[in-house]
C-alpha atoms as a PDB file:
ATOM      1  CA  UNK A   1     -56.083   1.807  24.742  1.00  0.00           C
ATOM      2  CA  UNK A   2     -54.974  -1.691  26.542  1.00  0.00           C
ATOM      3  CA  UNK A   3     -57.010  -4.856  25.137  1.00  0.00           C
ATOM      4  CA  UNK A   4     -57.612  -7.451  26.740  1.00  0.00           C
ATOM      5  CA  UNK A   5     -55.134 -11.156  24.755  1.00  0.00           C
ATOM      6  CA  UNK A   6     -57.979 -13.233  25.808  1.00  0.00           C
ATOM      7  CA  UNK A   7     -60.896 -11.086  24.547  1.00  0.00           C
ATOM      8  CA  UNK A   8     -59.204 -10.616  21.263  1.00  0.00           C
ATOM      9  CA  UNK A   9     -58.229 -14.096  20.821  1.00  0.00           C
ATOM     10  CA  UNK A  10     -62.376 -14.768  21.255  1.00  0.00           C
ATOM     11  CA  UNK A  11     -63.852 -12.908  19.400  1.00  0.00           C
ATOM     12  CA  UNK A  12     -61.550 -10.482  17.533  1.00  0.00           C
ATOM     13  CA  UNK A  13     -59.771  -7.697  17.209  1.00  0.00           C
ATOM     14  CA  UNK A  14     -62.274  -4.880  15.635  1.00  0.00           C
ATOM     15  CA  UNK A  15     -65.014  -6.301  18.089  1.00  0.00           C
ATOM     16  CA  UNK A  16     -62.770  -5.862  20.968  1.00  0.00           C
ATOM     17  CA  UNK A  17     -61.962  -2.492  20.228  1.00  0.00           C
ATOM     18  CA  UNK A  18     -65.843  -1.491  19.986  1.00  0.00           C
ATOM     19  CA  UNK A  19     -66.645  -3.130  23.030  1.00  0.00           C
ATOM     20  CA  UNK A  20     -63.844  -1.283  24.531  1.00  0.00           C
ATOM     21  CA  UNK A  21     -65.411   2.130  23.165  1.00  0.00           C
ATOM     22  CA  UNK A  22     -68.614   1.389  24.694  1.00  0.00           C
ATOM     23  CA  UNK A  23     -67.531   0.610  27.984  1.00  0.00           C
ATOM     24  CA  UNK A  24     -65.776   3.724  27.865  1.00  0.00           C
ATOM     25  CA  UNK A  25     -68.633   5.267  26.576  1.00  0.00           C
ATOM     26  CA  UNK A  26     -71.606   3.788  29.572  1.00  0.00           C
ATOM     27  CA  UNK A  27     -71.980   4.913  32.607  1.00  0.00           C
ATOM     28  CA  UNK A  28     -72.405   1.595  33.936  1.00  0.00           C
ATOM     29  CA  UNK A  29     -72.926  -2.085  33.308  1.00  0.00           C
ATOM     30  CA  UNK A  30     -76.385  -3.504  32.900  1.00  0.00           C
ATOM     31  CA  UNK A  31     -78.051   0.070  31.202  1.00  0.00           C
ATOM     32  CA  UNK A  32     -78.856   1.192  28.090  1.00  0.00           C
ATOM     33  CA  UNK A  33     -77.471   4.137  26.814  1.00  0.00           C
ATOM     34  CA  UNK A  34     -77.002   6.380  23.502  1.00  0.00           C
ATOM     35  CA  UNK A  35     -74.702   5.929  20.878  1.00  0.00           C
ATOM     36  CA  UNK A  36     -74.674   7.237  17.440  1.00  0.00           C
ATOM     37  CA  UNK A  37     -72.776   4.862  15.113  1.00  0.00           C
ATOM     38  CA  UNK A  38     -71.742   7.766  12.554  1.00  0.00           C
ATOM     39  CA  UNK A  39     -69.759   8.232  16.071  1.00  0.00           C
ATOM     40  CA  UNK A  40     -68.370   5.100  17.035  1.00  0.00           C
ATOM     41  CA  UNK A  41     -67.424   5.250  13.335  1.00  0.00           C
ATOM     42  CA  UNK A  42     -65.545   8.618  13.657  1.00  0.00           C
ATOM     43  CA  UNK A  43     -63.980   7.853  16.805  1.00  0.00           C
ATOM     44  CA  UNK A  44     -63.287   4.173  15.651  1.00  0.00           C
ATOM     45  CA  UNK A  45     -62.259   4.534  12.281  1.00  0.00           C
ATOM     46  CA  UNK A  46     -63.731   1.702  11.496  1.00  0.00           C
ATOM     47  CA  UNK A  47     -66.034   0.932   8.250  1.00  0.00           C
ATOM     48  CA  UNK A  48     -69.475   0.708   8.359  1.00  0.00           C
ATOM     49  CA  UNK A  49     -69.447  -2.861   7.454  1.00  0.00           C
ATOM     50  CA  UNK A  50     -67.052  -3.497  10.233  1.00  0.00           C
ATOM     51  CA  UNK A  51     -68.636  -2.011  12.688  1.00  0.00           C
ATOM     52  CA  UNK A  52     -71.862  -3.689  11.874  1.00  0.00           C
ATOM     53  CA  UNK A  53     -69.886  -7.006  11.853  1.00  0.00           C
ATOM     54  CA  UNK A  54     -68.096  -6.459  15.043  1.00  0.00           C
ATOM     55  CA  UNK A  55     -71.932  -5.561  16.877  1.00  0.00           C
ATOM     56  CA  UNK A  56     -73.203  -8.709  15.336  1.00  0.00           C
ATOM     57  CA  UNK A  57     -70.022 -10.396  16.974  1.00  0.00           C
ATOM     58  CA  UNK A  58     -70.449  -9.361  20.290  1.00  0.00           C
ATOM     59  CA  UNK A  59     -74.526  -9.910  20.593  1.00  0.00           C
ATOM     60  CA  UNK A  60     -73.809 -13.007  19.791  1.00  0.00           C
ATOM     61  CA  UNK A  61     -71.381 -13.831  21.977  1.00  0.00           C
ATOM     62  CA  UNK A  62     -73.499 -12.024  25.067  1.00  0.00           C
ATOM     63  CA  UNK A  63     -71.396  -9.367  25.343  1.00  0.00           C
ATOM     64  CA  UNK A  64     -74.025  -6.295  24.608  1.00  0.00           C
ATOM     65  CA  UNK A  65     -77.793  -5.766  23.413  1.00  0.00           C
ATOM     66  CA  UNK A  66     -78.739  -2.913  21.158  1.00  0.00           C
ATOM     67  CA  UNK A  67     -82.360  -1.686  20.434  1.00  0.00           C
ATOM     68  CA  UNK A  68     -83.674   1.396  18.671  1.00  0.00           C
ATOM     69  CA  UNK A  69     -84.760   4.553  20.564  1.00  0.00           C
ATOM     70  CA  UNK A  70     -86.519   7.725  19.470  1.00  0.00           C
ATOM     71  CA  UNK A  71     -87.134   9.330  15.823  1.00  0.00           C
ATOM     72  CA  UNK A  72     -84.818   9.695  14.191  1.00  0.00           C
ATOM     73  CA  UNK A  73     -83.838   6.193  15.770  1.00  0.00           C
ATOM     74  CA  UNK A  74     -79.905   6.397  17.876  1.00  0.00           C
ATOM     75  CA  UNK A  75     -78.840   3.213  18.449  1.00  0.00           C
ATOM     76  CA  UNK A  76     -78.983   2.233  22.323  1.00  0.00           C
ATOM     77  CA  UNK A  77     -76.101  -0.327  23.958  1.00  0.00           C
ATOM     78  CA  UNK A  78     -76.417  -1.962  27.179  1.00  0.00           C
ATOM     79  CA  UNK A  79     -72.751  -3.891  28.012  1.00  0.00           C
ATOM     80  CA  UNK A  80     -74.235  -7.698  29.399  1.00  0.00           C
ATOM     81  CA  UNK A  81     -70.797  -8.596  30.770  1.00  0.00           C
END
C-alpha cells in the first residue's frame, strides 16, 4: 500500500491508512457504502480506539461521513474527497 507524504503529514499516519482502506473498499466517491469495523479492524490491525480516533480524524477534516444503517446497525462510509 503507497500513502500519500502529504496526506500523512495532515492528518496522520493511522488515519491515512483507513482512508486508504475505504477507498479501496467503495465503489465510488460521493456514496455510501457498508463497512463493518470488526473488519476494518481485522484487515487494519488497528485497535479499536485507533480506529475510532482515526474516523473522528478524517470527519473532521472532510474527508468521509459515516451514519448508521440497518439492525443490527453496520457502519456506512461515504469518501467526501
Amino acid at each position: 500500500m503507497k500513502l500519500n507524504n502529504e496526506l500523512v503529514k495532515e492528518i496522520g499516519i493511522y488515519p491515512t491508512v483507513l482512508l486508504s482502506l475505504l477507498k479501496k473498499q467503495s465503489k465510488s466517491i460521493g456514496e455510501f457504502f457498508p463497512y463493518a469495523k470488526e473488519k476494518i479492524i481485522l484487515e487494519s490491525d488497528m485497535k479499536r480506539g485507533k480506529l475510532n480516533s482515526s474516523l473522528q480524524k478524517l470527519k473532521n477534516a472532510g474527508y468521509i461521513e459515516t451514519k448508521l444503517i440497518g439492525a443490527p446497525p453496520i457502519t456506512h462510509f461515504k469518501i467526501l474527497k
